[in-house]
PDB file of N, CA and C in Angstrom:
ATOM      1  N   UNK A   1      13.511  -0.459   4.649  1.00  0.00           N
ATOM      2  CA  UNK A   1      12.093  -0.546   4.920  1.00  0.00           C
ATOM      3  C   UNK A   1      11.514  -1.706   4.120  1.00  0.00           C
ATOM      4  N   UNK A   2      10.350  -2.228   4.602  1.00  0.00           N
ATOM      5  CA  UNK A   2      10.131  -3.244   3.809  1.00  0.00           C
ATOM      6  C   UNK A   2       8.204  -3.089   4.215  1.00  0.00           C
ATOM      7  N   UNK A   3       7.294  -3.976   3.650  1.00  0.00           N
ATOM      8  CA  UNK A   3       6.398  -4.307   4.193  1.00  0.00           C
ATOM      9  C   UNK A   3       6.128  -5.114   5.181  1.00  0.00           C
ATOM     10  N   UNK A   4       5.193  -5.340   6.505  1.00  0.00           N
ATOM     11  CA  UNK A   4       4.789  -6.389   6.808  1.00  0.00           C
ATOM     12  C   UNK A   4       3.393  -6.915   6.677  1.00  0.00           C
ATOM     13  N   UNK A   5       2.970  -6.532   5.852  1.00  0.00           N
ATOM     14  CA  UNK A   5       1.476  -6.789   5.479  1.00  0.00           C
ATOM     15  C   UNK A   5       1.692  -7.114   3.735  1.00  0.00           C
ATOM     16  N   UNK A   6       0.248  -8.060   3.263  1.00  0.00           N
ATOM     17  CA  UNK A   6       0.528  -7.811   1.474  1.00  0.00           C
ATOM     18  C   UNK A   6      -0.702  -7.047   2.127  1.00  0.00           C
ATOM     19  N   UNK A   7      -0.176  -6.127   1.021  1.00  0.00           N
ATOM     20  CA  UNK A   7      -1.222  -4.724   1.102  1.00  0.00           C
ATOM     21  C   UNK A   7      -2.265  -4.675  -0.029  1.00  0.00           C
ATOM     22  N   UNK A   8      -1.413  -5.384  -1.276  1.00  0.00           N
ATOM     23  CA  UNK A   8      -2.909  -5.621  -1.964  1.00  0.00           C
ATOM     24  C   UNK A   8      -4.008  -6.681  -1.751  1.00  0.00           C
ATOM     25  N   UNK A   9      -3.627  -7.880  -0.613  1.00  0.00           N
ATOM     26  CA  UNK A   9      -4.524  -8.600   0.098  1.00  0.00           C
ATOM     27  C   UNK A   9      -5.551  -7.597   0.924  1.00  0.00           C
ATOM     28  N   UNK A  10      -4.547  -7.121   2.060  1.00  0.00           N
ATOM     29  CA  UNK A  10      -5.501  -6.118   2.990  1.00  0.00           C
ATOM     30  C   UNK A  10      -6.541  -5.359   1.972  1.00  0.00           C
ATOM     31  N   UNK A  11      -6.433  -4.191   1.226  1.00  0.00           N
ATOM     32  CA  UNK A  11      -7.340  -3.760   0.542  1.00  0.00           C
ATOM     33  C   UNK A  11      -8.315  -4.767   0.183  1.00  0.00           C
ATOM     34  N   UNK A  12      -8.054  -5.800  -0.496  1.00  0.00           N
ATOM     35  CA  UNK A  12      -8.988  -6.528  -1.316  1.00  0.00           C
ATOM     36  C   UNK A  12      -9.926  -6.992   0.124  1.00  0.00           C
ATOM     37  N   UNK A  13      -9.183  -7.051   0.629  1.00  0.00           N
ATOM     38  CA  UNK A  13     -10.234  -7.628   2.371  1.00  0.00           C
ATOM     39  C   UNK A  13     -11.070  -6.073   2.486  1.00  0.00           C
ATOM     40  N   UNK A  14     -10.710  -4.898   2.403  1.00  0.00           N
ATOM     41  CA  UNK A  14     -11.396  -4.245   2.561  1.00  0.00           C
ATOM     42  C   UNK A  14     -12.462  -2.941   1.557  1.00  0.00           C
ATOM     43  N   UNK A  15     -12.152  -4.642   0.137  1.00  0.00           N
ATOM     44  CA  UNK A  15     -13.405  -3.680  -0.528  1.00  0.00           C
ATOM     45  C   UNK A  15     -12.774  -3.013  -1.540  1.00  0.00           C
ATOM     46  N   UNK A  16     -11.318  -3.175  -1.838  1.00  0.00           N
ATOM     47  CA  UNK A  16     -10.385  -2.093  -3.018  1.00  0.00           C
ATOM     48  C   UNK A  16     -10.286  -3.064  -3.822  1.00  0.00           C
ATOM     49  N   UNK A  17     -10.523  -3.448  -5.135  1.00  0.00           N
ATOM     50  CA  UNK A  17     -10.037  -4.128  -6.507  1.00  0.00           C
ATOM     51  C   UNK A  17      -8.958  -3.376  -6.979  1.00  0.00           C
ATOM     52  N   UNK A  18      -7.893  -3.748  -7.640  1.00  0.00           N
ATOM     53  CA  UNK A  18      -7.296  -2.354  -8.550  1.00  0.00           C
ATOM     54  C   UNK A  18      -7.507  -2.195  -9.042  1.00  0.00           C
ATOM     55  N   UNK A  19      -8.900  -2.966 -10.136  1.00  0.00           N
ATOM     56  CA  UNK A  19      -9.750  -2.232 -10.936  1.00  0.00           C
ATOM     57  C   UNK A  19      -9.961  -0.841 -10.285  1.00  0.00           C
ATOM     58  N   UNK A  20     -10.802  -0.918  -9.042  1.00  0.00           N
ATOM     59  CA  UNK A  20     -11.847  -0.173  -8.680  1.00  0.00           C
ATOM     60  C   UNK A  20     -10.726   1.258  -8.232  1.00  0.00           C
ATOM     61  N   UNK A  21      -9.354   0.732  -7.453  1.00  0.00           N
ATOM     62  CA  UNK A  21      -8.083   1.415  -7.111  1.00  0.00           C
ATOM     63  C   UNK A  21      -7.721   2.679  -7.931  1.00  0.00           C
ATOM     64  N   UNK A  22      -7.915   1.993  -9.449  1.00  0.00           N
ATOM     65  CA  UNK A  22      -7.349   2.656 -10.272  1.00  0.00           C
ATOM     66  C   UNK A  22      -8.801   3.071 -11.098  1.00  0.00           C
ATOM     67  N   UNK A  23      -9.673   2.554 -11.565  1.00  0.00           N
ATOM     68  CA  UNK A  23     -10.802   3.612 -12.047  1.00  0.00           C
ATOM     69  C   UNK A  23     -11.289   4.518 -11.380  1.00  0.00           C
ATOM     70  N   UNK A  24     -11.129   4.338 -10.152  1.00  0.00           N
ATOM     71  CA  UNK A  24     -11.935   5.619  -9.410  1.00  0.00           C
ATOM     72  C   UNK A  24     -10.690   6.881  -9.253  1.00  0.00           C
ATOM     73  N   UNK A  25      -9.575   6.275  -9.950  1.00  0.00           N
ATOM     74  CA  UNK A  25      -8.580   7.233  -9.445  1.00  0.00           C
ATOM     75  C   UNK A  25      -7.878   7.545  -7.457  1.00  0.00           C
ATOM     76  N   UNK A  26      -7.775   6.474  -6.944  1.00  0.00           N
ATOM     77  CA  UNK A  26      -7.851   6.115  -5.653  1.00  0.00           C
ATOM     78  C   UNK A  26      -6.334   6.420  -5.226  1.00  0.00           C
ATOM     79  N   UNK A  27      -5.789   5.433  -6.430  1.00  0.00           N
ATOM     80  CA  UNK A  27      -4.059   5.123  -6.366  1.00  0.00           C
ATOM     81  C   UNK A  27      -3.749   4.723  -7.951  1.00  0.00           C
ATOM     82  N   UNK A  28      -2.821   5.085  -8.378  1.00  0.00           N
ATOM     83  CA  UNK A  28      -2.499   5.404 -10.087  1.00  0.00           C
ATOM     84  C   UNK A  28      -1.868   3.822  -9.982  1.00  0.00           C
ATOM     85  N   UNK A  29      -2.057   3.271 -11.002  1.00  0.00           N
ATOM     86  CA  UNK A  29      -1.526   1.684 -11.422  1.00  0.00           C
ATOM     87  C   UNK A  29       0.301   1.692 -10.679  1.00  0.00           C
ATOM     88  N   UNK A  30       0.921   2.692 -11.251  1.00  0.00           N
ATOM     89  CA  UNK A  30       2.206   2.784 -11.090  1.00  0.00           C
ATOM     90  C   UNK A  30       2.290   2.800  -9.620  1.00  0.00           C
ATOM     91  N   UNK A  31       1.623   2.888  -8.810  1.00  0.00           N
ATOM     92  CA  UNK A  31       1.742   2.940  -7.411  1.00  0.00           C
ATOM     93  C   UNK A  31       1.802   1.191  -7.049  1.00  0.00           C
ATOM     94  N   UNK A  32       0.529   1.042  -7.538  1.00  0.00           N
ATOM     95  CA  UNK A  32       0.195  -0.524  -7.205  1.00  0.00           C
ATOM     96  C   UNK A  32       0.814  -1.297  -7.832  1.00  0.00           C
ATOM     97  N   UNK A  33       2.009  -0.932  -8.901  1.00  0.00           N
ATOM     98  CA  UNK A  33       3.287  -1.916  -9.436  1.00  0.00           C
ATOM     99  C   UNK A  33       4.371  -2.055  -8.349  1.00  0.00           C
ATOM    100  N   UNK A  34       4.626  -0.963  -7.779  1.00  0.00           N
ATOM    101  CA  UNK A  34       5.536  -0.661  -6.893  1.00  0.00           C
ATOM    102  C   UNK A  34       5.280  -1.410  -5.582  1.00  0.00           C
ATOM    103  N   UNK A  35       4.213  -1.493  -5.201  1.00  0.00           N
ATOM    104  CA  UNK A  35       3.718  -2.115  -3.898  1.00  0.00           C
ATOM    105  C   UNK A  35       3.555  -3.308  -4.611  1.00  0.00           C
ATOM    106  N   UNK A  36       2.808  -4.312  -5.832  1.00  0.00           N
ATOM    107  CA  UNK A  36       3.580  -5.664  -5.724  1.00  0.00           C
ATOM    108  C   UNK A  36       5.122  -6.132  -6.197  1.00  0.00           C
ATOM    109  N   UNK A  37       5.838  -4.973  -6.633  1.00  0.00           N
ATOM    110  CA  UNK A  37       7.531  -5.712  -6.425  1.00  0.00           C
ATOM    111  C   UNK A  37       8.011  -5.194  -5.307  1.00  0.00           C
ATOM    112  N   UNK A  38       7.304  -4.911  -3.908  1.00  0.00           N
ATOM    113  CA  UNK A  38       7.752  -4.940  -2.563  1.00  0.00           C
ATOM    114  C   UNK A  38       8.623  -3.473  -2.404  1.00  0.00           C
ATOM    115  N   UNK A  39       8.453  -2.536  -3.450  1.00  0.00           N
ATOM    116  CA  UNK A  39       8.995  -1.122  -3.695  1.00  0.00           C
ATOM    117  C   UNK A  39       8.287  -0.176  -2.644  1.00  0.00           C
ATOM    118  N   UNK A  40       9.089   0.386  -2.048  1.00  0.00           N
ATOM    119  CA  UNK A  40       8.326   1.531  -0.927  1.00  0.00           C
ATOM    120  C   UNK A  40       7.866   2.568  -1.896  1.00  0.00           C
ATOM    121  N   UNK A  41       6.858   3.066  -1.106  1.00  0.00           N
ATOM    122  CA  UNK A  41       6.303   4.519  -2.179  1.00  0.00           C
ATOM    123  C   UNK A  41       5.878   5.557  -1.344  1.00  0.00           C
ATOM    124  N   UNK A  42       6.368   6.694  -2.504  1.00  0.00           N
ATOM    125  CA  UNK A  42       5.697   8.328  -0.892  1.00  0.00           C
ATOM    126  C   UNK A  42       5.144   7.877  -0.023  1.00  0.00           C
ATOM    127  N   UNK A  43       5.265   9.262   0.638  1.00  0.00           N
ATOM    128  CA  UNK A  43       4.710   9.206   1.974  1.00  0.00           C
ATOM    129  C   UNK A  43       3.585   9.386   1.760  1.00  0.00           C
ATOM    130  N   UNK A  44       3.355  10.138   0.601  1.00  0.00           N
ATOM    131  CA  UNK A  44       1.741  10.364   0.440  1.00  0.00           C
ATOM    132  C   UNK A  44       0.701   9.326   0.137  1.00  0.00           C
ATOM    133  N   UNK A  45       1.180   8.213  -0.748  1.00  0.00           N
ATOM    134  CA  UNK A  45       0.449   7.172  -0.854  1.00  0.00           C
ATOM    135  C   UNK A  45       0.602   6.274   0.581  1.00  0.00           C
ATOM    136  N   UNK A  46       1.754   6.166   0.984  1.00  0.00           N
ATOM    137  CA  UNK A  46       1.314   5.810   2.932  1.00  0.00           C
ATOM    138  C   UNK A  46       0.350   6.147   3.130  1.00  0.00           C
ATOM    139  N   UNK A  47       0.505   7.152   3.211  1.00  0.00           N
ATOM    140  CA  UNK A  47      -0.616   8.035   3.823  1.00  0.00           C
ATOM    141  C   UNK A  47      -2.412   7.905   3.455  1.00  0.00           C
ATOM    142  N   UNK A  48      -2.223   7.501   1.850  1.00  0.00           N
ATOM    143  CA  UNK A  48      -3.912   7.219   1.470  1.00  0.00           C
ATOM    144  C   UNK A  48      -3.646   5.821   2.073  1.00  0.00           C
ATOM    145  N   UNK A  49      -2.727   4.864   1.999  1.00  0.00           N
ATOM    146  CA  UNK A  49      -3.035   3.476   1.815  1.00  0.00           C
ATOM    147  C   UNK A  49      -3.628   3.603   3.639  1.00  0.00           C
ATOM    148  N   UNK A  50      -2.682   4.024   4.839  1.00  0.00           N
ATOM    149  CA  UNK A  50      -3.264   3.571   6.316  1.00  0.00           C
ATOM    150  C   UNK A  50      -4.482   4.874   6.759  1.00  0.00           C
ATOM    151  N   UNK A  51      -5.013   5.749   5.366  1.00  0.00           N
ATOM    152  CA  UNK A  51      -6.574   5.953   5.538  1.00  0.00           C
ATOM    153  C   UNK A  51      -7.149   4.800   5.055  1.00  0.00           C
ATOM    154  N   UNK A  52      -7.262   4.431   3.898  1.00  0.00           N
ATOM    155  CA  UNK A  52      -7.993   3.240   3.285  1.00  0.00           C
ATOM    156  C   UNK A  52      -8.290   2.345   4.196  1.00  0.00           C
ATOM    157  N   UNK A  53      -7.216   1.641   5.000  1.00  0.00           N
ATOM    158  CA  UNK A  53      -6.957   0.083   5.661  1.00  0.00           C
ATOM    159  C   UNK A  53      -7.501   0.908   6.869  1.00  0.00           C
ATOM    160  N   UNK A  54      -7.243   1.955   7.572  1.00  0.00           N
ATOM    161  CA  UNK A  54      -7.913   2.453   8.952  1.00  0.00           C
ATOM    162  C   UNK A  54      -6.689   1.878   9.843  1.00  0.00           C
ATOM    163  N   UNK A  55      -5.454   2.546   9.347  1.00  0.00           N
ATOM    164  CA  UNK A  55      -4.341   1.834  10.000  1.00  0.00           C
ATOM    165  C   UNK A  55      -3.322   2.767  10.543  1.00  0.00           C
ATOM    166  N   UNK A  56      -2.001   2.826  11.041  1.00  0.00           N
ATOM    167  CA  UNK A  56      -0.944   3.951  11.097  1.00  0.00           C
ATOM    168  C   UNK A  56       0.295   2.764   9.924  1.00  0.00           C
ATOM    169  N   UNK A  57       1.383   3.913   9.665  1.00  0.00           N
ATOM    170  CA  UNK A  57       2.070   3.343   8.910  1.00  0.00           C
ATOM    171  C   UNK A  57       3.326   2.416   9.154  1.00  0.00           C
ATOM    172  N   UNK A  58       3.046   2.385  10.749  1.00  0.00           N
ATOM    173  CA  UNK A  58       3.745   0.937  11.480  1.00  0.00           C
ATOM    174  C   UNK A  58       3.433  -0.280  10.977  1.00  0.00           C
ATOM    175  N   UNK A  59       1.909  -0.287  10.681  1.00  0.00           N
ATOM    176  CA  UNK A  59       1.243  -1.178  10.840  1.00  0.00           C
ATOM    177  C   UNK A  59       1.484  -1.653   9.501  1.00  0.00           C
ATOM    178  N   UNK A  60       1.814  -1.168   8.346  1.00  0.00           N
ATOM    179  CA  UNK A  60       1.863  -1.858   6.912  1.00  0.00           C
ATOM    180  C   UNK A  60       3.426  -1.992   6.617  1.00  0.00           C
ATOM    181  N   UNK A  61       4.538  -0.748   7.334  1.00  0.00           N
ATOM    182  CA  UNK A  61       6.104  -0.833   7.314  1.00  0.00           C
ATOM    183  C   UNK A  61       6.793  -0.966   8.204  1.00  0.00           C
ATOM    184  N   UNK A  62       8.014  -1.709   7.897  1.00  0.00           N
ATOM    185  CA  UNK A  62       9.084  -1.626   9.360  1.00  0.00           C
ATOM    186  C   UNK A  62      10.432  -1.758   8.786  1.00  0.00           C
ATOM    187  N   UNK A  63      11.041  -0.827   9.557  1.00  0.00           N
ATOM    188  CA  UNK A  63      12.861  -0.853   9.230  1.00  0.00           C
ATOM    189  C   UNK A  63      13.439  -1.871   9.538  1.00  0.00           C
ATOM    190  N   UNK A  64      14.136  -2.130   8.440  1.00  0.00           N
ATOM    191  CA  UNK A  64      15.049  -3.577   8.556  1.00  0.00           C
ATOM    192  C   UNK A  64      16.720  -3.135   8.568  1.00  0.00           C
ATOM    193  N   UNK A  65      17.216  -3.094   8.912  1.00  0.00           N
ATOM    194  CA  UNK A  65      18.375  -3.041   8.661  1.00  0.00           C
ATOM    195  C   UNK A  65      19.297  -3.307   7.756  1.00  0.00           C
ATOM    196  N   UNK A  66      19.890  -2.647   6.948  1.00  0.00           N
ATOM    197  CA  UNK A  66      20.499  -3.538   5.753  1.00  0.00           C
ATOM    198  C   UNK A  66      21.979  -3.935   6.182  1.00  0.00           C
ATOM    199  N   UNK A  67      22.472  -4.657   5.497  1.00  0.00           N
ATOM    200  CA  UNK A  67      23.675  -5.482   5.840  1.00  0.00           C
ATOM    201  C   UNK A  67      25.048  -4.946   5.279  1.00  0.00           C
TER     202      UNK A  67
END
C-alpha cells in the first residue's frame, strides 16, 4: 500500500495545521510522523483522515504490488 495523495498537503488545503491536528486532539503527532515517512496507519485514522478530506480511502491509498 502506499499513498497517492501528500495528505499533509490535502489537509493543509483544507484548513488542518498539525498544530491545530494535534492541539485539538484531531490526530496524535505519532500518526502524522507516520504519514510523513509514507508509513500506512489504522484503519481508524483512514477513516478520520477520508472524513476530514470528504474523501473514500481509494482516494488517499492504492495497492502496489511488491516485488
Amino acid at each position: 500500500m502506499r499513498y497517492k495523495i501528500d495528505v499533509l498537503e490535502a489537509l493543509r488545503t483544507k484548513g488542518y495545521t498539525t498544530y491545530k491536528l494535534t492541539h485539538e486532539k484531531i490526530l496524535h503527532e505519532m500518526n502524522l510522523q507516520a504519514i510523513r515517512e509514507k508509513k500506512m496507519v489504522s484503519w481508524k485514522v483512514l477513516e478520520k483522515l477520508c472524513e476530514l478530506l470528504e474523501c473514500q480511502p481509494g482516494d488517499i491509498v492504492e495497492y502496489v504490488k511488491s516485488e
